[in-house]
Protein backbone atom coordinates (compact mmCIF):
# COMPACT_ATOMS: atom_id res chain seq x y z
CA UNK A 1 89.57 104.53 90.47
CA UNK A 2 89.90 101.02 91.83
CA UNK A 3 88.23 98.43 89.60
CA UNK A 4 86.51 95.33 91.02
CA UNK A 5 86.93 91.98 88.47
CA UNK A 6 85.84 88.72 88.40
CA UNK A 7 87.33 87.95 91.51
CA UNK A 8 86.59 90.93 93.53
CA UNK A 9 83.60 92.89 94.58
CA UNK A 10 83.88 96.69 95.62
CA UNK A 11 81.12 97.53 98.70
CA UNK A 12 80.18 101.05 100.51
CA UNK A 13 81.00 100.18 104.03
CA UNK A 14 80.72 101.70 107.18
CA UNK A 15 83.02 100.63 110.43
CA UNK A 16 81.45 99.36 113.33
CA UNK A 17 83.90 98.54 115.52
CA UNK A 18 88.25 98.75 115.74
CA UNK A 19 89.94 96.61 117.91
CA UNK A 20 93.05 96.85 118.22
CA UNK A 21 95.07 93.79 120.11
CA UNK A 22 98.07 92.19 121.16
CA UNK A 23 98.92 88.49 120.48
CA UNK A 24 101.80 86.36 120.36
CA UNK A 25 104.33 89.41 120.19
CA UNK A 26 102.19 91.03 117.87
CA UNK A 27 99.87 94.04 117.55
CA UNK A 28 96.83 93.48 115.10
CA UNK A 29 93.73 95.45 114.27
CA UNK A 30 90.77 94.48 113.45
CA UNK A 31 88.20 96.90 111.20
CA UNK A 32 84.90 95.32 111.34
CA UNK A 33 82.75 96.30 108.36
CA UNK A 34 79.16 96.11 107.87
CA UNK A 35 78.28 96.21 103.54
CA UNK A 36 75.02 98.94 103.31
CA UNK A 37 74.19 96.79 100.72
CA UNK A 38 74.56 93.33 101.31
CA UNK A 39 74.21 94.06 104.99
CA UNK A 40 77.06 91.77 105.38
CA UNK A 41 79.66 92.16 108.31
CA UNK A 42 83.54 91.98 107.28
CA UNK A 43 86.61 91.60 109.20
CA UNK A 44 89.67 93.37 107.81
CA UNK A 45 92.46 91.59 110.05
CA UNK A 46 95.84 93.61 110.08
CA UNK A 47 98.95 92.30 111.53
CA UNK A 48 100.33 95.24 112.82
CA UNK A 49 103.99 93.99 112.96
CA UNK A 50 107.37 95.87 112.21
CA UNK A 51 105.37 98.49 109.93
CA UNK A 52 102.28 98.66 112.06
CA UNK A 53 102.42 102.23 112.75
CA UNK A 54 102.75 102.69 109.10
CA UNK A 55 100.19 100.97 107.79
CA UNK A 56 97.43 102.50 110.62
CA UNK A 57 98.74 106.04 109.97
CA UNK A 58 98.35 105.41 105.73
CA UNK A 59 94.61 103.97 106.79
CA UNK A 60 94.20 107.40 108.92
CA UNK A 61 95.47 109.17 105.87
CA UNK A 62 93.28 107.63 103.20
CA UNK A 63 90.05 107.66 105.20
CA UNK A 64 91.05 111.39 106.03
CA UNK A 65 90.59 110.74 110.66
CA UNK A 66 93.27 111.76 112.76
CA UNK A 67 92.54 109.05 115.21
CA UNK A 68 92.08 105.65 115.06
CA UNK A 69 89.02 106.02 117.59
CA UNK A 70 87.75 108.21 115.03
CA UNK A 71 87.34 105.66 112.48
CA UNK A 72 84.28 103.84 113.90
CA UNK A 73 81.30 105.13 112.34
CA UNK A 74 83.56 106.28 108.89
CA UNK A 75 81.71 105.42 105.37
CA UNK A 76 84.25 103.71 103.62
CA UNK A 77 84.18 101.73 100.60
CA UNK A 78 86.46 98.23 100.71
CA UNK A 79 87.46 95.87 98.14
CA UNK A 80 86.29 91.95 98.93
CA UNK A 81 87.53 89.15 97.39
CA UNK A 82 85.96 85.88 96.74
CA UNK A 83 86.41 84.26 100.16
CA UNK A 84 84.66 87.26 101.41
CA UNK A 85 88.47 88.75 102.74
CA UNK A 86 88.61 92.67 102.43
CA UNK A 87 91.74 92.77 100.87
CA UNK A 88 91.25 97.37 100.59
CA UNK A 89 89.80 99.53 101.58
CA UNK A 90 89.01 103.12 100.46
CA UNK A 91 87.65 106.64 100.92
CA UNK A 92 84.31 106.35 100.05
CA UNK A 93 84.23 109.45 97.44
CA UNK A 94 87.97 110.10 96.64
CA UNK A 95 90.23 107.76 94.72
CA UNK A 96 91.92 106.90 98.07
CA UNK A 97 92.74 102.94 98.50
CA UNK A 98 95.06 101.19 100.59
CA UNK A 99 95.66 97.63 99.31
CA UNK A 100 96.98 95.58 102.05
CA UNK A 101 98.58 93.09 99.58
CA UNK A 102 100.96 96.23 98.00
CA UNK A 103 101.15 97.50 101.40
CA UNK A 104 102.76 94.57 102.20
CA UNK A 105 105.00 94.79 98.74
CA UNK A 106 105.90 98.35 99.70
CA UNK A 107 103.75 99.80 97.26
CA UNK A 108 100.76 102.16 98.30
């Protein structure tokens, strides 16, 4: 199970809202994220570059929804660092996470 440290705070999560967009030559989606316990809104920002469609079908996969429309509504739980930046998120009762750092890194 993911830990949370000093620097990082784990929260139960639901999404409100996916947007999915295209700037500058590149697709990015944003999972907006309201905390059921701090009742605090999050953006999770994801540049959706050369490995876009991987990194949207491993958050499908986690969070167990076979669309992305799907996803709005989903419990999740996310990993927030001290700027307030989800920097994972996760199934909300499985051991599920997708770090987007180690995404990144090729790591999952």
């Amino acid at each position: 199970m993911k830990k949370a440290n000093e620097e990082t705070r784990i929260h139960e999560c639901q999404i409100k809202n996916v947007v999915v967009k295209y700037i500058a030559s590149v697709f990015n989606c944003d999972l907006e994220l309201q905390s059921e316990t701090y009742h605090t809104f999050y953006t999770c920002q994801i540049p959706l570059h050369s490995s876009g469609v991987d990194v949207m079908s491993e958050i499908l996969k986690i969070l167990e929804v076979i669309h992305w429309r799907d996803l709005k509504g989903k419990d999740i739980r996310c990993q927030i660092n001290v700027y307030g930046l989800c920097i994972a998120i996760g199934h909300l009762r499985k051991d599920q996470w997708l770090s987007f750092e180690k995404f990144k890194e090729g790591v999952t």
